[in-house]
PDB file of N, CA and C in Angstrom:
ATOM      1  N   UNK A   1     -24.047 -55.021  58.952  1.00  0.00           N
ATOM      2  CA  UNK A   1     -22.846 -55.792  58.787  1.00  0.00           C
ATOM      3  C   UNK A   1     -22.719 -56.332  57.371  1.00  0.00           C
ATOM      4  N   UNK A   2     -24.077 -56.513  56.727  1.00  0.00           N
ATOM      5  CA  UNK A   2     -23.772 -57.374  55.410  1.00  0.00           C
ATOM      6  C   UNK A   2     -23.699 -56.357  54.696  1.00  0.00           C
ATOM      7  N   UNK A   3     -23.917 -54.937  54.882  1.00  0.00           N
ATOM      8  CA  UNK A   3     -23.850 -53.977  53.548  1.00  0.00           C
ATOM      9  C   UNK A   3     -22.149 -53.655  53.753  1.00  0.00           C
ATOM     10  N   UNK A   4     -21.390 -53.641  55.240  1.00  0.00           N
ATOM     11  CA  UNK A   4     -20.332 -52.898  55.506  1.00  0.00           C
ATOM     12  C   UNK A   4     -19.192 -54.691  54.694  1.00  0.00           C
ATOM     13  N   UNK A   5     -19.822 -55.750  54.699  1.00  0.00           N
ATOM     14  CA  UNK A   5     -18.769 -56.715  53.635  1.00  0.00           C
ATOM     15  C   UNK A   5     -18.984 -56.323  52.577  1.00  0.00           C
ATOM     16  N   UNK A   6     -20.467 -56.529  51.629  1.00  0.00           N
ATOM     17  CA  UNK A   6     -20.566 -55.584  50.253  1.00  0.00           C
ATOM     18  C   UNK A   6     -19.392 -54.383  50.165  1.00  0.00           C
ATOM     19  N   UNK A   7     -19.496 -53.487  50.792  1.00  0.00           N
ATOM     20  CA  UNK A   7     -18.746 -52.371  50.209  1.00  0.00           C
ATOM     21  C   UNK A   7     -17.354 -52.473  50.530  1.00  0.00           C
ATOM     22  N   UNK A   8     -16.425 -53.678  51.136  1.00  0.00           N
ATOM     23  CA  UNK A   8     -15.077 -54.195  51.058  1.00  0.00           C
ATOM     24  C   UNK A   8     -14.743 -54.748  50.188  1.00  0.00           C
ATOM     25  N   UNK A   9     -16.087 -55.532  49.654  1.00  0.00           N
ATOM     26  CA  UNK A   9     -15.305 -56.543  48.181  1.00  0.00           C
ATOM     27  C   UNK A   9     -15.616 -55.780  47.213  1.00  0.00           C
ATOM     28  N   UNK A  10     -16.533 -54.810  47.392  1.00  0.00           N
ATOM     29  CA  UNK A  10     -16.837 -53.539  46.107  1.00  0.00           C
ATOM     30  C   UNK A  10     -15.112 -53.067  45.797  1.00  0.00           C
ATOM     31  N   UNK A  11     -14.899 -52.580  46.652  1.00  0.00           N
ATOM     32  CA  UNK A  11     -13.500 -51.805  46.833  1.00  0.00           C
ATOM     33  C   UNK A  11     -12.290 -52.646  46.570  1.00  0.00           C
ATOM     34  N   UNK A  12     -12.451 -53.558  47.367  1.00  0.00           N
ATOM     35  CA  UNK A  12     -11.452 -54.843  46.959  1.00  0.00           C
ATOM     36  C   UNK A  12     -11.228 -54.721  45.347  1.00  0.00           C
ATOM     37  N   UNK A  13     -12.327 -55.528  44.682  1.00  0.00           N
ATOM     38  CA  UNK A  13     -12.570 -55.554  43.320  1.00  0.00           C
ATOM     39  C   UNK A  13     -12.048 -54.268  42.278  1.00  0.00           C
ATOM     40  N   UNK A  14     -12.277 -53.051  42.704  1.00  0.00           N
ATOM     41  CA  UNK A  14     -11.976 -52.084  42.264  1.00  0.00           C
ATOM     42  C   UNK A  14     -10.468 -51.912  42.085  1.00  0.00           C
ATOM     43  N   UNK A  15      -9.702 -52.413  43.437  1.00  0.00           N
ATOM     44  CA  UNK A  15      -8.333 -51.973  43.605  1.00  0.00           C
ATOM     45  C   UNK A  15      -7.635 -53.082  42.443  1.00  0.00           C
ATOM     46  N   UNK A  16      -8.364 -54.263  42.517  1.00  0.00           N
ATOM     47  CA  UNK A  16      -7.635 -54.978  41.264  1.00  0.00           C
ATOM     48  C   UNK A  16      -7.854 -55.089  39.904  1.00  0.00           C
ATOM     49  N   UNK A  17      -9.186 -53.924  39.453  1.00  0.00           N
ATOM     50  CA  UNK A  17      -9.537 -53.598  38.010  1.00  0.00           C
ATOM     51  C   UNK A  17      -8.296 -53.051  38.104  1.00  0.00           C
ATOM     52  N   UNK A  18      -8.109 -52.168  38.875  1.00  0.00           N
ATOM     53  CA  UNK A  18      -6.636 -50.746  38.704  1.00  0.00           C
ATOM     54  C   UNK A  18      -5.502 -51.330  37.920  1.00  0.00           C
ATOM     55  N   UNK A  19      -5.263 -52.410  39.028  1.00  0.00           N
ATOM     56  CA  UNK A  19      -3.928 -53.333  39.322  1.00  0.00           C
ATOM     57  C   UNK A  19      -3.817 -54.039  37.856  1.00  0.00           C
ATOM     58  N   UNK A  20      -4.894 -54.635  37.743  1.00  0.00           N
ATOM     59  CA  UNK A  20      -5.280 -55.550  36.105  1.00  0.00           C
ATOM     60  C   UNK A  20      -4.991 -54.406  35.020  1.00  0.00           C
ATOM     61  N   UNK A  21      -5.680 -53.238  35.382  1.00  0.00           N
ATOM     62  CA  UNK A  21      -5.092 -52.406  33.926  1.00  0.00           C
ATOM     63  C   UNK A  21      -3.366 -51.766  33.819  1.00  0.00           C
ATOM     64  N   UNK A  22      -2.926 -51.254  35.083  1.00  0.00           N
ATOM     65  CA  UNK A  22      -1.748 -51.597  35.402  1.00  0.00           C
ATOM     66  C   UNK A  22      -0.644 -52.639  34.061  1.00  0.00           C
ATOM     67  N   UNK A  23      -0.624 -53.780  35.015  1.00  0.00           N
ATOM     68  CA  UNK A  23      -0.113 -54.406  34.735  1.00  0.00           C
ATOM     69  C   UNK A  23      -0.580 -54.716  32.897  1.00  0.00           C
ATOM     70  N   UNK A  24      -1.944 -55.056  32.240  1.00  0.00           N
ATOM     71  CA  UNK A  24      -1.222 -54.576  31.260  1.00  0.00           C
ATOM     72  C   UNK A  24      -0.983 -53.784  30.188  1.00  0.00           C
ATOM     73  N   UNK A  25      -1.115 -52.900  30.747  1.00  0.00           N
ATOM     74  CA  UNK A  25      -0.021 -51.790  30.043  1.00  0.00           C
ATOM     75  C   UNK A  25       1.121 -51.518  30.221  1.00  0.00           C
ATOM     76  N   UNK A  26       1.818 -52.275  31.075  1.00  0.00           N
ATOM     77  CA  UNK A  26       2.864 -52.611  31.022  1.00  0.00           C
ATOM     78  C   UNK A  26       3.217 -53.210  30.268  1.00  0.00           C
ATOM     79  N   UNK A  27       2.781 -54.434  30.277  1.00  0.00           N
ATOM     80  CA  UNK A  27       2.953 -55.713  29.180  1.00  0.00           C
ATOM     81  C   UNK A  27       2.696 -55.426  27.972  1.00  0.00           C
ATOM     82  N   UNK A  28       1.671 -54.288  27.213  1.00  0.00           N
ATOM     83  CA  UNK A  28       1.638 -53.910  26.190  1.00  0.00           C
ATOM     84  C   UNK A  28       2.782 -53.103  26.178  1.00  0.00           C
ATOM     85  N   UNK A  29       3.297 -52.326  26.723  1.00  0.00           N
ATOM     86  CA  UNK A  29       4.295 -51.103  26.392  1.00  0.00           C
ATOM     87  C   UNK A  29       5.641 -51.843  26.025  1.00  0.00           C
ATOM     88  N   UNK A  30       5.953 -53.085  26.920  1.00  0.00           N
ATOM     89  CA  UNK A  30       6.746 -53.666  26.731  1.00  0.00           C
ATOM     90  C   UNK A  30       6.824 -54.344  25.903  1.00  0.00           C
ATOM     91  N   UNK A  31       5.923 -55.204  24.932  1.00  0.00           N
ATOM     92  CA  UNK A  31       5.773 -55.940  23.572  1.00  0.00           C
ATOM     93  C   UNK A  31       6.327 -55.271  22.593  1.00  0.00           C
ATOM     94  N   UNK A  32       4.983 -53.641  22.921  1.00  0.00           N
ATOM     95  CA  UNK A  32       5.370 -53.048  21.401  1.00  0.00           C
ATOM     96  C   UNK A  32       6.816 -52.549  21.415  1.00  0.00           C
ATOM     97  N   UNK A  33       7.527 -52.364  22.597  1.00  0.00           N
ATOM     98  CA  UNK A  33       8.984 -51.685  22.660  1.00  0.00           C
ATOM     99  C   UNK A  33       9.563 -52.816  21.850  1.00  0.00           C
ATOM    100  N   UNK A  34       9.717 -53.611  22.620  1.00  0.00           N
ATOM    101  CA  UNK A  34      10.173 -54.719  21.769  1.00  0.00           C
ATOM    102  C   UNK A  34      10.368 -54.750  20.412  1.00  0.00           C
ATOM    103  N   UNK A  35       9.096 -55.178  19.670  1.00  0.00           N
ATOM    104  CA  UNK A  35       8.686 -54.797  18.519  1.00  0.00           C
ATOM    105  C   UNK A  35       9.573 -54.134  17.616  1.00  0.00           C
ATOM    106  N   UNK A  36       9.176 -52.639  18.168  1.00  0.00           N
ATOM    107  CA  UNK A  36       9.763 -51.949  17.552  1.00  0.00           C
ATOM    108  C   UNK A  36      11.644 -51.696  17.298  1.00  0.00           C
ATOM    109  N   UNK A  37      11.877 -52.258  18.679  1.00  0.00           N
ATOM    110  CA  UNK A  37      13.363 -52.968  18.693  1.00  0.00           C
ATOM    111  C   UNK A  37      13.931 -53.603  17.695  1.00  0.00           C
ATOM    112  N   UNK A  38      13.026 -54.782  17.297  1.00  0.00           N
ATOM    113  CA  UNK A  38      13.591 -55.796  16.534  1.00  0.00           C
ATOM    114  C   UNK A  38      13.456 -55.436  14.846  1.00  0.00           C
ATOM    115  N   UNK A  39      12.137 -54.727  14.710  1.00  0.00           N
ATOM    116  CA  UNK A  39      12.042 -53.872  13.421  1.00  0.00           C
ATOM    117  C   UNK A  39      13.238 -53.104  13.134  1.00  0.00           C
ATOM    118  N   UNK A  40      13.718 -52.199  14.146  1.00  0.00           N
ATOM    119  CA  UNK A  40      14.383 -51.143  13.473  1.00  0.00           C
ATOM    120  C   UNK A  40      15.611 -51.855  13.185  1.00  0.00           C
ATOM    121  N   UNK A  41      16.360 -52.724  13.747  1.00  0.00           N
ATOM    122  CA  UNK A  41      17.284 -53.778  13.895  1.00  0.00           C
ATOM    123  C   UNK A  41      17.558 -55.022  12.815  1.00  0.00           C
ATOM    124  N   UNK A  42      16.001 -55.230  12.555  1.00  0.00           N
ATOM    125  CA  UNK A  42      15.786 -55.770  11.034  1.00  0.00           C
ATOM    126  C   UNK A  42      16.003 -55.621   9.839  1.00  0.00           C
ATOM    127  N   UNK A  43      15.433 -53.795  10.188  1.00  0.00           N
ATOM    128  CA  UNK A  43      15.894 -53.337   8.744  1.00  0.00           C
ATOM    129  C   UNK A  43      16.457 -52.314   8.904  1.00  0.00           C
ATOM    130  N   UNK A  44      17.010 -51.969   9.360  1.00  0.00           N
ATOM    131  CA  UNK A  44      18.207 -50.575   9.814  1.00  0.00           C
ATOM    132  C   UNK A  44      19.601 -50.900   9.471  1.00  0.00           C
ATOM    133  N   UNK A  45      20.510 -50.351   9.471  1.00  0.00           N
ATOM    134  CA  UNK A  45      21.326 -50.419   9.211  1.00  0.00           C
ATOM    135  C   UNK A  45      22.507 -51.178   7.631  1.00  0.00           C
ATOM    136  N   UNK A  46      21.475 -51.763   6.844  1.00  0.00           N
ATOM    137  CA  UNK A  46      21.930 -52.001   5.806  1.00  0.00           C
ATOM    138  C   UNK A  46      22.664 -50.828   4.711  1.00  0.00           C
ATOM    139  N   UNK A  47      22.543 -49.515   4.959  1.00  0.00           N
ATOM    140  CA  UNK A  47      22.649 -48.565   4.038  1.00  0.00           C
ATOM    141  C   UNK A  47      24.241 -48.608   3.955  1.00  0.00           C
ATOM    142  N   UNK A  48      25.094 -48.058   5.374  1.00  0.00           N
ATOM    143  CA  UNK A  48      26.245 -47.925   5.726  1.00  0.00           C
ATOM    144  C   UNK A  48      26.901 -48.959   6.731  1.00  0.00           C
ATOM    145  N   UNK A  49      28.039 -49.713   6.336  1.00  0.00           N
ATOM    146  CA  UNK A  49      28.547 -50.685   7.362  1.00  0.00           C
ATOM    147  C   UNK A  49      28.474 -49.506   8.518  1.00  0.00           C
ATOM    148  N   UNK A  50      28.992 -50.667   9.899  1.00  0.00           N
ATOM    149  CA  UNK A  50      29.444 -49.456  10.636  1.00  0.00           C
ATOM    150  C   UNK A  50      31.161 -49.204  10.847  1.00  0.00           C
ATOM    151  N   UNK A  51      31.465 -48.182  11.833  1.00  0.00           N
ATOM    152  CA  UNK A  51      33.009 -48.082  11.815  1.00  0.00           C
ATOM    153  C   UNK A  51      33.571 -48.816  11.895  1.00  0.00           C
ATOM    154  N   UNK A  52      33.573 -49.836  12.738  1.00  0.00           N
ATOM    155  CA  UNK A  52      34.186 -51.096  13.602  1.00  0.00           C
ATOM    156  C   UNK A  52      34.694 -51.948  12.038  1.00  0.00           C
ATOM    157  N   UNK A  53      33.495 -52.264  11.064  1.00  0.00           N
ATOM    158  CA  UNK A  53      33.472 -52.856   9.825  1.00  0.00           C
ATOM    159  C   UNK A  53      34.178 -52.210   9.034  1.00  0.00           C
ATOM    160  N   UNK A  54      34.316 -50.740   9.270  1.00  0.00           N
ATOM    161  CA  UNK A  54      35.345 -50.049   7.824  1.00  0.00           C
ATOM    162  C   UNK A  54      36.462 -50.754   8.126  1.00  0.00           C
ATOM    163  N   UNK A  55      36.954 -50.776   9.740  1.00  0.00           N
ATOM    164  CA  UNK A  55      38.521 -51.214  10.106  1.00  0.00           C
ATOM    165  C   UNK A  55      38.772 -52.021   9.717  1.00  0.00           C
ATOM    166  N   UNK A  56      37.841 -53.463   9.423  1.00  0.00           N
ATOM    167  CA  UNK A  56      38.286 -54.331   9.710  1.00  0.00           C
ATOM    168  C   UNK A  56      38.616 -54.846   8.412  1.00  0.00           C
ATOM    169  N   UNK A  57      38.443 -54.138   7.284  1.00  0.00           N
ATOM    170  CA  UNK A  57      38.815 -54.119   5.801  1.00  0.00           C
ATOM    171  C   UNK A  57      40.011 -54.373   5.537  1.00  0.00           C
ATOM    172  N   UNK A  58      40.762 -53.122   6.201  1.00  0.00           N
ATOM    173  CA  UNK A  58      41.615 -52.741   5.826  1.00  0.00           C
ATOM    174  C   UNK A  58      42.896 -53.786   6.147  1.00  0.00           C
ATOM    175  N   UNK A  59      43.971 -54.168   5.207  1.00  0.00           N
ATOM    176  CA  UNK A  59      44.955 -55.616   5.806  1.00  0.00           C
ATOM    177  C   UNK A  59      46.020 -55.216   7.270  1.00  0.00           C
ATOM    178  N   UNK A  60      45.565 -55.864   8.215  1.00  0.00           N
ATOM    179  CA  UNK A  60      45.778 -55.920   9.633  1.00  0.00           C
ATOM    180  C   UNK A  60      47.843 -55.809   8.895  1.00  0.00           C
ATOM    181  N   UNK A  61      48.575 -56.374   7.968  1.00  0.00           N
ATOM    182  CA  UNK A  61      50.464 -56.138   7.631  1.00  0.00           C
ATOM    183  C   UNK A  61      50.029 -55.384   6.088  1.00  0.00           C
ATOM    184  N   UNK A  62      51.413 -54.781   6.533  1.00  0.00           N
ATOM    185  CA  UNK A  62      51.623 -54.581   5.148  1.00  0.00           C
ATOM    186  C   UNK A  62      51.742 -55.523   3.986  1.00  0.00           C
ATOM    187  N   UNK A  63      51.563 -55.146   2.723  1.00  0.00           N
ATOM    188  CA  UNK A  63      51.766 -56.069   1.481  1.00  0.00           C
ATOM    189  C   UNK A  63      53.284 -56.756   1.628  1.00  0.00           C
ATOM    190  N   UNK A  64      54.153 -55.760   1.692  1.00  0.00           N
ATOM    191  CA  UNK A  64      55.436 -55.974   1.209  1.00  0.00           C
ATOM    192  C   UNK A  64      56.279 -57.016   2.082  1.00  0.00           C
ATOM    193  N   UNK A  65      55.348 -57.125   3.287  1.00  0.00           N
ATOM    194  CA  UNK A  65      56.082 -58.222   4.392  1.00  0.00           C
ATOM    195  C   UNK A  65      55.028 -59.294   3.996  1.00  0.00           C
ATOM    196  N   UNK A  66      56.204 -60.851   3.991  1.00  0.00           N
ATOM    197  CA  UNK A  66      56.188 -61.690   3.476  1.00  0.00           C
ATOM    198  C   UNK A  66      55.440 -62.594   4.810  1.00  0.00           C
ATOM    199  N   UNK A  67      54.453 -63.316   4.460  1.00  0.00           N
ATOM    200  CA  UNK A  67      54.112 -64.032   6.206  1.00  0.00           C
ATOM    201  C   UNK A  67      54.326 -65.830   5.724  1.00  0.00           C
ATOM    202  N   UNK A  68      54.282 -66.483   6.709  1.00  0.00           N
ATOM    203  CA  UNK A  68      54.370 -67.460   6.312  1.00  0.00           C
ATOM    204  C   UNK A  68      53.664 -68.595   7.434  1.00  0.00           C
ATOM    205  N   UNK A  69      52.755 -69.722   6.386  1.00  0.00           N
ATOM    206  CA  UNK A  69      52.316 -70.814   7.393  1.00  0.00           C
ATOM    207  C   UNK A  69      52.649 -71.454   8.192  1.00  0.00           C
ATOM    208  N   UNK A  70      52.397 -71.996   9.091  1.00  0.00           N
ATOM    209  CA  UNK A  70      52.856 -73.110  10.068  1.00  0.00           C
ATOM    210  C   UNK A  70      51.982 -74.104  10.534  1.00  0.00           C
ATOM    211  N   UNK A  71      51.751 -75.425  10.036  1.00  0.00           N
ATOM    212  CA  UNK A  71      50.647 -76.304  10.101  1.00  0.00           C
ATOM    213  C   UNK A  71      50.930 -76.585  11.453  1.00  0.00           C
ATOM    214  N   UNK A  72      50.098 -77.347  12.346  1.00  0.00           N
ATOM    215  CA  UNK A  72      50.162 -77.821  13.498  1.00  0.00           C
ATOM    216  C   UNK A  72      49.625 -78.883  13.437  1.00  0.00           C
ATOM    217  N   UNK A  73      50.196 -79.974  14.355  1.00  0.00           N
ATOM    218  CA  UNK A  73      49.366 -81.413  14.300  1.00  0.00           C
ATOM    219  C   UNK A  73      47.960 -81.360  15.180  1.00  0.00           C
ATOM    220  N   UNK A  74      47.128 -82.176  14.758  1.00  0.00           N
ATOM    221  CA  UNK A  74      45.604 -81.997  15.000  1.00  0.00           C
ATOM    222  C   UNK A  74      45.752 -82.714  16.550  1.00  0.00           C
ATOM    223  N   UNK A  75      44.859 -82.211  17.321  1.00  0.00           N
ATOM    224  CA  UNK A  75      45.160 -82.625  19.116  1.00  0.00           C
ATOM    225  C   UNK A  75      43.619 -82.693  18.852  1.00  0.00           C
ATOM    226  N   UNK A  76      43.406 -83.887  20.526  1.00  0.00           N
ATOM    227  CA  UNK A  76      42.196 -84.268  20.480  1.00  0.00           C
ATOM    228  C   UNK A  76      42.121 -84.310  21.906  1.00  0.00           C
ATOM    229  N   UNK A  77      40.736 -83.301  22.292  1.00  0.00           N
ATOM    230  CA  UNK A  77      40.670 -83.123  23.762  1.00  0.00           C
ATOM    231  C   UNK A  77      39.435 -83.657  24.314  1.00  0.00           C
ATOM    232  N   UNK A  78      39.464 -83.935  25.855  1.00  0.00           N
ATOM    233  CA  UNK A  78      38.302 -84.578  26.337  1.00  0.00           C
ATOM    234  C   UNK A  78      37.850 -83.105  26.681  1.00  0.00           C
ATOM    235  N   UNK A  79      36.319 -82.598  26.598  1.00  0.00           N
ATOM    236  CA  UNK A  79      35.305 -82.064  27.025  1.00  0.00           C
ATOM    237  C   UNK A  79      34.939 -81.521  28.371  1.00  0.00           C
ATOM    238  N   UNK A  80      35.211 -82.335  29.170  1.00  0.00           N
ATOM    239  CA  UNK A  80      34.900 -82.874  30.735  1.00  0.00           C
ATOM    240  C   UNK A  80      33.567 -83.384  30.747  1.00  0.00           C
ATOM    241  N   UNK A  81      33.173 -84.218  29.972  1.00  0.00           N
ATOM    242  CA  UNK A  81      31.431 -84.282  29.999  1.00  0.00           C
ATOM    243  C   UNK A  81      32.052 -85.848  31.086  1.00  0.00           C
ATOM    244  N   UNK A  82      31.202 -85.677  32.259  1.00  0.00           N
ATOM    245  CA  UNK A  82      30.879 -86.841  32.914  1.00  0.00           C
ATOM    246  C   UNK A  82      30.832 -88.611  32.274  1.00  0.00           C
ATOM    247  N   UNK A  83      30.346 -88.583  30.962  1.00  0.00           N
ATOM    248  CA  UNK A  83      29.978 -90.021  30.010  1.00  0.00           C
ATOM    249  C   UNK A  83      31.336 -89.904  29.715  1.00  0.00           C
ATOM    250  N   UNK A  84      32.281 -89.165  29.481  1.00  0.00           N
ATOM    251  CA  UNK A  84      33.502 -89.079  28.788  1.00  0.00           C
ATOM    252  C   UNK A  84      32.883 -89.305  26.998  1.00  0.00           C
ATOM    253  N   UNK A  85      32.243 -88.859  26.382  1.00  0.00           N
ATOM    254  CA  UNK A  85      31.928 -89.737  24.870  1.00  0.00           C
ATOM    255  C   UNK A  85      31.953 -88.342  24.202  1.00  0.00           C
ATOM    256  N   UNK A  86      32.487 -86.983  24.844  1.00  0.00           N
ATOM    257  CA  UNK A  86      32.339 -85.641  23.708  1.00  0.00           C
ATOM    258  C   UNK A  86      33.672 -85.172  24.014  1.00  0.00           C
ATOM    259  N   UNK A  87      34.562 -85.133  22.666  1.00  0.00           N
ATOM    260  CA  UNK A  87      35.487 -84.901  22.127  1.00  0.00           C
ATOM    261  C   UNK A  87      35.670 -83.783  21.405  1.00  0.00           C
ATOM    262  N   UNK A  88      36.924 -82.703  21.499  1.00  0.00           N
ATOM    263  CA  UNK A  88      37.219 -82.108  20.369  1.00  0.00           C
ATOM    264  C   UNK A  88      38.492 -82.091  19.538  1.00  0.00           C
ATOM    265  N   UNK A  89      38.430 -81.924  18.248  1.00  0.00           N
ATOM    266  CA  UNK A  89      39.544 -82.361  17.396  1.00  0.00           C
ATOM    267  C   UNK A  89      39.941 -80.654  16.834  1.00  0.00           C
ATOM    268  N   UNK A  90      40.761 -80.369  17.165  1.00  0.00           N
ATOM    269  CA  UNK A  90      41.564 -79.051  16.465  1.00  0.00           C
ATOM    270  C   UNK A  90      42.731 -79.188  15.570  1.00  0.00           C
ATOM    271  N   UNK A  91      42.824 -78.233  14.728  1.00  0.00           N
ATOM    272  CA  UNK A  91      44.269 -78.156  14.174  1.00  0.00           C
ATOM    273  C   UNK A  91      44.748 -76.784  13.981  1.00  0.00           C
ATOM    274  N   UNK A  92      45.540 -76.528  14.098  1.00  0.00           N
ATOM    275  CA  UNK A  92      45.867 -75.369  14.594  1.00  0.00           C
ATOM    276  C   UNK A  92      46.907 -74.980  13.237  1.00  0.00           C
ATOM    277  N   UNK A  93      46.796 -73.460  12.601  1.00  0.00           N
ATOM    278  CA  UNK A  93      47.556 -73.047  11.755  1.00  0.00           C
ATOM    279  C   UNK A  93      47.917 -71.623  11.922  1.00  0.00           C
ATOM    280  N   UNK A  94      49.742 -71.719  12.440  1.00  0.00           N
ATOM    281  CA  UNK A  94      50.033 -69.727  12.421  1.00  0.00           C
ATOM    282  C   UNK A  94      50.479 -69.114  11.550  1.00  0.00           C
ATOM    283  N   UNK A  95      49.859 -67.861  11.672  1.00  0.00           N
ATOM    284  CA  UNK A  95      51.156 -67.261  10.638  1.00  0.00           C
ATOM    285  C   UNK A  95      51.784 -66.319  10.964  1.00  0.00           C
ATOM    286  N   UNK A  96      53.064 -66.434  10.896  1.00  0.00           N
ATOM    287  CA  UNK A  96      54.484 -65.782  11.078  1.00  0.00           C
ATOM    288  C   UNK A  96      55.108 -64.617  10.498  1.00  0.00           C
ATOM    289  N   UNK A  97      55.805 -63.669  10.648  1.00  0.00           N
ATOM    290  CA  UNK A  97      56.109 -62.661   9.610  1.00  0.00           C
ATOM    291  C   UNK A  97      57.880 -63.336   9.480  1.00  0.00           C
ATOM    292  N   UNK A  98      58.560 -64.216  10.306  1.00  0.00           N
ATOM    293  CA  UNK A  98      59.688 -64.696  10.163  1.00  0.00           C
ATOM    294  C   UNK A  98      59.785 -66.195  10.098  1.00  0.00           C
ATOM    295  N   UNK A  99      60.550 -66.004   8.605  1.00  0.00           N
ATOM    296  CA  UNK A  99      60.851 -67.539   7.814  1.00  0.00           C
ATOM    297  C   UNK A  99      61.477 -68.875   9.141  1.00  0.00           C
ATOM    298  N   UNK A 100      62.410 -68.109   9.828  1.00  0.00           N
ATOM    299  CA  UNK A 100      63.242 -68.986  10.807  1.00  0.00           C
ATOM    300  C   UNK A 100      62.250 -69.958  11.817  1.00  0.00           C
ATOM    301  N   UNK A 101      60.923 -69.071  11.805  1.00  0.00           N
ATOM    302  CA  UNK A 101      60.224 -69.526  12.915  1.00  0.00           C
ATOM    303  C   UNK A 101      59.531 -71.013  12.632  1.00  0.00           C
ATOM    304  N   UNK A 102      59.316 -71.357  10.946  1.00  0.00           N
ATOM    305  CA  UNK A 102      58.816 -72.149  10.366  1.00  0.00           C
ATOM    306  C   UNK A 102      59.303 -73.473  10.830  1.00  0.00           C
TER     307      UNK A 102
END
């Protein structure tokens, strides 16, 4: 009886060296992925903007149409914070492609 417990916790023990190397190599595979994630991400992409960035160069009107400001008065809103004590202050400015709208 005492050799047939010996050779359960032998086995026992064994199944969780497995389990222990398992797991991490997982945890290593997953670091270095990582890693290497944030490297290439670090330093990648500086050579060429990307497309999205060429677009956004370019002026959304033409030159020749005239736009024009429109200040807005500054509004001040409650948050919903429970204390009521956090506030925001905006001011708002459009711009128009028609003078009338001013």
């Amino acid at each position: 009886m005492a050799d047939d417990k010996k050779n359960d916790e032998a086995q026992g023990e064994g199944k969780s060296n497995k389990m222990m190397i398992i797991i991490i190599a997982i945890a290593a595979i997953v670091i270095l992925g990582g890693g290497g994630t944030a490297a290439v991400m670090l330093m990648g992409g500086k050579d060429a903007p990307p497309p999205a960035a060429a677009e956004q160069e370019t002026p959304a009107a033409p030159a020749s149409e005239a736009s024009y400001l429109v200040n807005m008065d500054s509004f001040v809103c409650n948050l919903a914070d429970p204390k009521g004590d956090r506030f925001m202050k905006a001011t708002l400015r459009i711009v128009v492609s028609d003078e009338s709208l001013t």
